[in-house]
PDB file of N, CA and C in Angstrom:
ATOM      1  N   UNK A   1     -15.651  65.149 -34.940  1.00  0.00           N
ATOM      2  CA  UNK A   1     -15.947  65.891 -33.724  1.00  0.00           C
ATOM      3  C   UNK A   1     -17.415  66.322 -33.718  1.00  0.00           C
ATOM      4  N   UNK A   2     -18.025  66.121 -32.689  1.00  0.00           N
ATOM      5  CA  UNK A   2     -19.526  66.968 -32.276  1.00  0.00           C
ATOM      6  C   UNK A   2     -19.396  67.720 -32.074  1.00  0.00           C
ATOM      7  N   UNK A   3     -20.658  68.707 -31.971  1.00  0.00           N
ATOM      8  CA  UNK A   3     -21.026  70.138 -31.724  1.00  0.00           C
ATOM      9  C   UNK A   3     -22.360  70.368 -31.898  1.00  0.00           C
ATOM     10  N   UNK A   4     -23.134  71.561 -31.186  1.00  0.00           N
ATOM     11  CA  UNK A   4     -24.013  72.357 -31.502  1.00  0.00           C
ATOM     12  C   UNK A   4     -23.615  73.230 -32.082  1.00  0.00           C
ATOM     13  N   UNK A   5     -24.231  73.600 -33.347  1.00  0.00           N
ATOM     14  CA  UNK A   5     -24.231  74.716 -33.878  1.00  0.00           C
ATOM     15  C   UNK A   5     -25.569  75.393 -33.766  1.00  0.00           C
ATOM     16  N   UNK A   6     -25.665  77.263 -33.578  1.00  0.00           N
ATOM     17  CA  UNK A   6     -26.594  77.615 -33.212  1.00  0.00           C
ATOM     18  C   UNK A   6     -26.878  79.199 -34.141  1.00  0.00           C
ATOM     19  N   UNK A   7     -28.162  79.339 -33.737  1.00  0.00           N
ATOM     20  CA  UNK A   7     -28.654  80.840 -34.515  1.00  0.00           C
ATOM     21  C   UNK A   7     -29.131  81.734 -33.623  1.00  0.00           C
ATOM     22  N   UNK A   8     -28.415  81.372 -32.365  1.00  0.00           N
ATOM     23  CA  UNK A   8     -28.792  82.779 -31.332  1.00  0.00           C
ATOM     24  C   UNK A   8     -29.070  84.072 -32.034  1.00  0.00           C
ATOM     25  N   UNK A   9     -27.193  84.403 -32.933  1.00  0.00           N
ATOM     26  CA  UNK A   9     -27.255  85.590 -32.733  1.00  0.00           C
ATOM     27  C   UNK A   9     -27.350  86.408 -34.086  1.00  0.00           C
ATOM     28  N   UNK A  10     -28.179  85.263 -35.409  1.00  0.00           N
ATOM     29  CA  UNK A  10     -29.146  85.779 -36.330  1.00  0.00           C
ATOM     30  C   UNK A  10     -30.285  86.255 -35.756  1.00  0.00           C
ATOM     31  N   UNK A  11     -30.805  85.594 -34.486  1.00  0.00           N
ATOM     32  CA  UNK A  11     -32.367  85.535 -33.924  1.00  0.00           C
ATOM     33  C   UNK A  11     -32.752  86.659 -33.533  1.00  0.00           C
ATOM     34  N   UNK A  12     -31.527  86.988 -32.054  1.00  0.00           N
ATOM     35  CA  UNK A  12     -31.258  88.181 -31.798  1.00  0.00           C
ATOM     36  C   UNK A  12     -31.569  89.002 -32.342  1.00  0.00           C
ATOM     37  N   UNK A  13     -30.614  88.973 -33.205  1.00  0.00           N
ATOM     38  CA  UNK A  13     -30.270  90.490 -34.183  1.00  0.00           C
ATOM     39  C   UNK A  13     -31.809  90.813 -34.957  1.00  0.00           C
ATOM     40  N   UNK A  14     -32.082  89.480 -35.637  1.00  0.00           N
ATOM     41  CA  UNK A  14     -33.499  90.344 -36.176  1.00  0.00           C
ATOM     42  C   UNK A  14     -34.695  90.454 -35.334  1.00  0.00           C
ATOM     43  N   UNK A  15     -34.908  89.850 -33.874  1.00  0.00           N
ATOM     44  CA  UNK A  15     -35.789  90.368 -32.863  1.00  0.00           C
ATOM     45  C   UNK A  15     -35.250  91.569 -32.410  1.00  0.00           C
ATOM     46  N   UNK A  16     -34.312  92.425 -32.665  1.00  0.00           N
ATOM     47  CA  UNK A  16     -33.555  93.659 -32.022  1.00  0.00           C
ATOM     48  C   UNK A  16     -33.734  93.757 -30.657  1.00  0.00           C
ATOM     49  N   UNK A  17     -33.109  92.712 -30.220  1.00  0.00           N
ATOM     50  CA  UNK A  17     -32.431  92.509 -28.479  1.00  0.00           C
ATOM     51  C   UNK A  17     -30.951  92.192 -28.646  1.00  0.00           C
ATOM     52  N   UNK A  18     -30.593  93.276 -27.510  1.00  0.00           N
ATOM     53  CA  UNK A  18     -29.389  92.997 -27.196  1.00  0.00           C
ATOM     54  C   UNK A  18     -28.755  91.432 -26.720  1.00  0.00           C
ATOM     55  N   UNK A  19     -27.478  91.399 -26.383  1.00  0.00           N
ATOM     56  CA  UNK A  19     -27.212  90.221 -25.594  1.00  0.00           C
ATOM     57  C   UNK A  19     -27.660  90.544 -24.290  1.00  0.00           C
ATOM     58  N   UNK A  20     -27.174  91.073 -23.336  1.00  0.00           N
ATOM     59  CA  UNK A  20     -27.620  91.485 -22.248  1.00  0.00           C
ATOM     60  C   UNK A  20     -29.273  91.556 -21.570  1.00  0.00           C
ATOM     61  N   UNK A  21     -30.070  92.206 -23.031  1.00  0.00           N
ATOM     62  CA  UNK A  21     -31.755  91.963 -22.550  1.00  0.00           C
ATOM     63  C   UNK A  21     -31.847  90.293 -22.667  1.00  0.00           C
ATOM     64  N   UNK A  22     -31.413  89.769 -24.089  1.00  0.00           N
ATOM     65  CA  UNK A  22     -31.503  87.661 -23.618  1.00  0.00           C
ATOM     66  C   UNK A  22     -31.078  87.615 -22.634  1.00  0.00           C
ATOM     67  N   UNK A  23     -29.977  87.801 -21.997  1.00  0.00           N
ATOM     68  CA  UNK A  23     -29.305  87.259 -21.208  1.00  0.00           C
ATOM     69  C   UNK A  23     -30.124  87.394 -19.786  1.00  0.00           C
ATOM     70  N   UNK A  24     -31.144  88.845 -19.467  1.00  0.00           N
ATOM     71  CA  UNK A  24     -31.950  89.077 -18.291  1.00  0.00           C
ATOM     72  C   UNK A  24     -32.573  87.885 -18.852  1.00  0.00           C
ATOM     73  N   UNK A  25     -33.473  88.015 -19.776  1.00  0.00           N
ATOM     74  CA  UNK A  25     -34.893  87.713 -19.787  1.00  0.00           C
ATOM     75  C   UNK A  25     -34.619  85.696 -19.794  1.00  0.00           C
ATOM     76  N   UNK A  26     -33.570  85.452 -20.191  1.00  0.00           N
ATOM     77  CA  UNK A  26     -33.286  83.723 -20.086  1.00  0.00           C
ATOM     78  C   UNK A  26     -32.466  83.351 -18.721  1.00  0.00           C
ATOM     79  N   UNK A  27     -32.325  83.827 -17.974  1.00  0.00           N
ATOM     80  CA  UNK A  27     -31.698  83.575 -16.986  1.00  0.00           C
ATOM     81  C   UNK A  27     -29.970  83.644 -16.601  1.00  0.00           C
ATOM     82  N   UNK A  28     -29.180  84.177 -17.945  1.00  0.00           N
ATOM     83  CA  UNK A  28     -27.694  84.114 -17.615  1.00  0.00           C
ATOM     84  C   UNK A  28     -26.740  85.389 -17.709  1.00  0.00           C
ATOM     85  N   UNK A  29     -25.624  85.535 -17.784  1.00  0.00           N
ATOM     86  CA  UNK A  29     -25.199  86.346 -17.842  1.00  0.00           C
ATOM     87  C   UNK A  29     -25.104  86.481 -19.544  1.00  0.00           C
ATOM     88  N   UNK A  30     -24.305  88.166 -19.379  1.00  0.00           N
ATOM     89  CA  UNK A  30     -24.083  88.392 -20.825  1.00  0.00           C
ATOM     90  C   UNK A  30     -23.374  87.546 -21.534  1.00  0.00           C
ATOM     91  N   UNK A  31     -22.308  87.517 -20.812  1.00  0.00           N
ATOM     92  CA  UNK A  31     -20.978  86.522 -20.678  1.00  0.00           C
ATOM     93  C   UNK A  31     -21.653  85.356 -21.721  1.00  0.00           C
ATOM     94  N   UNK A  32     -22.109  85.040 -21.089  1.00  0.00           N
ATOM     95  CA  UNK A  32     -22.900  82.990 -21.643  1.00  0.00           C
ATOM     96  C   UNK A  32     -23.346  83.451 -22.812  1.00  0.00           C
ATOM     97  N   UNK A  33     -23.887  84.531 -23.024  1.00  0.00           N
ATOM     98  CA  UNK A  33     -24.632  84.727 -24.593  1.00  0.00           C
ATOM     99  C   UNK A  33     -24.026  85.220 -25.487  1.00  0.00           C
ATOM    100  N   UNK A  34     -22.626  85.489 -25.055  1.00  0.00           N
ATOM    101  CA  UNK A  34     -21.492  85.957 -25.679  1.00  0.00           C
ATOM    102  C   UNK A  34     -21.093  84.405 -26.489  1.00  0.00           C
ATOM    103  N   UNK A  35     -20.804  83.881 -25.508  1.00  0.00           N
ATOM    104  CA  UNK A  35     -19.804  82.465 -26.034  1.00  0.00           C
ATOM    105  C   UNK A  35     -20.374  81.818 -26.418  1.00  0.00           C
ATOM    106  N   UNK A  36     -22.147  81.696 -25.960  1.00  0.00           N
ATOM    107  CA  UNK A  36     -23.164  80.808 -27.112  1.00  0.00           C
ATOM    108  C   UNK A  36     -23.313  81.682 -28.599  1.00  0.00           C
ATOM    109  N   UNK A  37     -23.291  82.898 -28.582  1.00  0.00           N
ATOM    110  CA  UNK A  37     -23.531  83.036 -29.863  1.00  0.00           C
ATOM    111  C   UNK A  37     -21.678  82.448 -30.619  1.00  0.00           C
ATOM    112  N   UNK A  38     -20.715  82.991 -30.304  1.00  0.00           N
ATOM    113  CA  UNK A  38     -19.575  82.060 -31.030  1.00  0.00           C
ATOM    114  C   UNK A  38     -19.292  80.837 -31.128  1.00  0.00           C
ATOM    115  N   UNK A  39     -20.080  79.765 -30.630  1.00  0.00           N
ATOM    116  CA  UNK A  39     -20.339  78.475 -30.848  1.00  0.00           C
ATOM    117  C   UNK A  39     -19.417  78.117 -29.661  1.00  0.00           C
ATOM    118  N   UNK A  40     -18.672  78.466 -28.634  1.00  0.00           N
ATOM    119  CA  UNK A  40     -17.761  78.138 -27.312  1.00  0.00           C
ATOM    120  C   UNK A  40     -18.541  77.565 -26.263  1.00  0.00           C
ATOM    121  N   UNK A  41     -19.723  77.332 -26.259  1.00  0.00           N
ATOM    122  CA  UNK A  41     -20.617  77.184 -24.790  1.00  0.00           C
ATOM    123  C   UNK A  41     -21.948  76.259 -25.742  1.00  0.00           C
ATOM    124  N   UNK A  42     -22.316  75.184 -25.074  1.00  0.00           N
ATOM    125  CA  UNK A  42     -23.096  74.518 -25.674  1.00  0.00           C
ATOM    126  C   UNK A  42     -23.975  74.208 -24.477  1.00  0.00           C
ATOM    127  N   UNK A  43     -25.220  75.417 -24.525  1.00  0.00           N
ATOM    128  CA  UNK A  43     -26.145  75.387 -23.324  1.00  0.00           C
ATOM    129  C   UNK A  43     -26.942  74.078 -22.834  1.00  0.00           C
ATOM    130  N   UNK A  44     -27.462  73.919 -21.681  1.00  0.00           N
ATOM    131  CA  UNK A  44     -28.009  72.948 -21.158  1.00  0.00           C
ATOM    132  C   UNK A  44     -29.522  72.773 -21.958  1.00  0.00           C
ATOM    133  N   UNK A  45     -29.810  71.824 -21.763  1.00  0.00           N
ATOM    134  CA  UNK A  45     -31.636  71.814 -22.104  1.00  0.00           C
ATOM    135  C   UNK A  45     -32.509  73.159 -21.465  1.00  0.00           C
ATOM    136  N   UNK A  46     -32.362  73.114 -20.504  1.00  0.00           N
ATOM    137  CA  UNK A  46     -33.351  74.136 -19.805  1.00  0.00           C
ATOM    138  C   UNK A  46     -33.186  75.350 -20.425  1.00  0.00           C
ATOM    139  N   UNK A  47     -31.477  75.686 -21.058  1.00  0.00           N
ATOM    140  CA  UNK A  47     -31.283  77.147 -21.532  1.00  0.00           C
ATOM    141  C   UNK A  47     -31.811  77.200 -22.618  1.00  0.00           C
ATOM    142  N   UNK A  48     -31.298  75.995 -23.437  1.00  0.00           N
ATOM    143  CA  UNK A  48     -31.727  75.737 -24.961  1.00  0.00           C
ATOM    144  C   UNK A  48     -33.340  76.035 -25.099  1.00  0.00           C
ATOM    145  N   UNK A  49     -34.200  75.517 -24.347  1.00  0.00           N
ATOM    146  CA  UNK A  49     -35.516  75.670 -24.155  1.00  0.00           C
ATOM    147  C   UNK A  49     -36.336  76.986 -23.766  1.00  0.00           C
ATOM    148  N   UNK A  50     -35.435  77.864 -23.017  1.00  0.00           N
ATOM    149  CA  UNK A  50     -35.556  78.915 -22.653  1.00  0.00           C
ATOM    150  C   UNK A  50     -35.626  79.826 -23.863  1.00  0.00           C
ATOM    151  N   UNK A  51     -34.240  79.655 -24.205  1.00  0.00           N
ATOM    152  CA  UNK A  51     -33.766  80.382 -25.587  1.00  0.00           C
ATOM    153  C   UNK A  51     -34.968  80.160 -26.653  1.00  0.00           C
ATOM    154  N   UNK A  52     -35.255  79.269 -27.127  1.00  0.00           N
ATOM    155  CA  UNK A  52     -36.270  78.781 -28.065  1.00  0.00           C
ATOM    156  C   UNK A  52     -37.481  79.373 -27.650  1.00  0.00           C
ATOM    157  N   UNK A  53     -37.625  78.975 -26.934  1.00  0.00           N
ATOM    158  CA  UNK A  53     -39.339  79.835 -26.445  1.00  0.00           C
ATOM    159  C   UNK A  53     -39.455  81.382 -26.617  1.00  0.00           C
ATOM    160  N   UNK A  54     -38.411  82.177 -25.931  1.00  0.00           N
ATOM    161  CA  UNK A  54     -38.303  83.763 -26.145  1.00  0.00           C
ATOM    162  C   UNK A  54     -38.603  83.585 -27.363  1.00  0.00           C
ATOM    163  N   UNK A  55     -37.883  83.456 -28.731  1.00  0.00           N
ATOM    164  CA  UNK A  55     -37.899  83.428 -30.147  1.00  0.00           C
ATOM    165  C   UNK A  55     -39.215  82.708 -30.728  1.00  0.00           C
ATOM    166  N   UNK A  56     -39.323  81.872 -30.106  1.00  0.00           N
ATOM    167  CA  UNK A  56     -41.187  81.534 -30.651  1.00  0.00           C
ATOM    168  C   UNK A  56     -40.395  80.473 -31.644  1.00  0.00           C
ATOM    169  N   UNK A  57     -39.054  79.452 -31.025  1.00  0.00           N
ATOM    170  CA  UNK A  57     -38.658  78.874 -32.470  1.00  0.00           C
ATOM    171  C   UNK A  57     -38.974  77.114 -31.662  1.00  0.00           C
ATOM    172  N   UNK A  58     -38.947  76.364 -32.410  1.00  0.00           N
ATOM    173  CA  UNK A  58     -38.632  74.796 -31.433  1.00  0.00           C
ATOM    174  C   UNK A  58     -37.066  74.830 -31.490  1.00  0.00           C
ATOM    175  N   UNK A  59     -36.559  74.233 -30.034  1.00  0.00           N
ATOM    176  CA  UNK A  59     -35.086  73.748 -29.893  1.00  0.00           C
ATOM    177  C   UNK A  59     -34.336  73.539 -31.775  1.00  0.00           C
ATOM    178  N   UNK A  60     -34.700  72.473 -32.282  1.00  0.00           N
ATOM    179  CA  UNK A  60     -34.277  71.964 -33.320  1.00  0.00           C
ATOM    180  C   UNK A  60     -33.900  73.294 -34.480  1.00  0.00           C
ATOM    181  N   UNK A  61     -35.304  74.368 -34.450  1.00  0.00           N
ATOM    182  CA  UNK A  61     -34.679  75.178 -35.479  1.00  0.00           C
ATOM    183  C   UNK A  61     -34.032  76.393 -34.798  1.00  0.00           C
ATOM    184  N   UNK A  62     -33.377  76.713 -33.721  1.00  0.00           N
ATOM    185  CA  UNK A  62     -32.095  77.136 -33.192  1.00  0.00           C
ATOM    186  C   UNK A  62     -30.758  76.450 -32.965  1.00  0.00           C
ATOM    187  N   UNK A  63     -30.877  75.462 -32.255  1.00  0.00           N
ATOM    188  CA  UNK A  63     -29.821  74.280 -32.271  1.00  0.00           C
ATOM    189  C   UNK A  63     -29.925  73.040 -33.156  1.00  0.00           C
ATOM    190  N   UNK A  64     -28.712  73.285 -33.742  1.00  0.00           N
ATOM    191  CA  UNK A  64     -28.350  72.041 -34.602  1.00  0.00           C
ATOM    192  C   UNK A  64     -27.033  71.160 -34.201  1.00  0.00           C
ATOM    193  N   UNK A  65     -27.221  69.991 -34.271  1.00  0.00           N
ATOM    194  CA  UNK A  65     -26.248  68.661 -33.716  1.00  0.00           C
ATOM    195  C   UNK A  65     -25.630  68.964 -35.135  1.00  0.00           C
ATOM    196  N   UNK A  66     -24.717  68.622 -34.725  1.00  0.00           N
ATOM    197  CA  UNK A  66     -23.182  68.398 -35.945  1.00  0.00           C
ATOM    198  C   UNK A  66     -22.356  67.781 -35.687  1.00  0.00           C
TER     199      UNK A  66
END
């Protein structure tokens, strides 16, 4: 089986933002940053890219293919 696996919500936690401030500042609800950090929601490019940039990380070292 495939998957993304991800480090949202190590990233998070040590940038000390809530879900809710990602969730303003990337465009989605809390909701979505809920189920991306439990691995349930496997964001689009644009989010993935979004996400990565806030964090100052490239796609690759937040999302990992599995």
């Amino acid at each position: 089986m495939e998957y993304v696996k991800n480090k949202v919500y190590k990233l998070r936690k040590e940038k000390g933002v809530t879900q809710e401030e990602l969730a303003r500042i990337v465009g989605v609800s809390r909701q979505t940053v809920l189920v991306l950090e439990k691995g349930n929601y496997t964001p689009s490019l644009l989010l993935g890219l979004k996400i990565a940039k806030f964090f100052g990380k490239t796609v690759e070292e937040v999302f990992t293919f599995k």
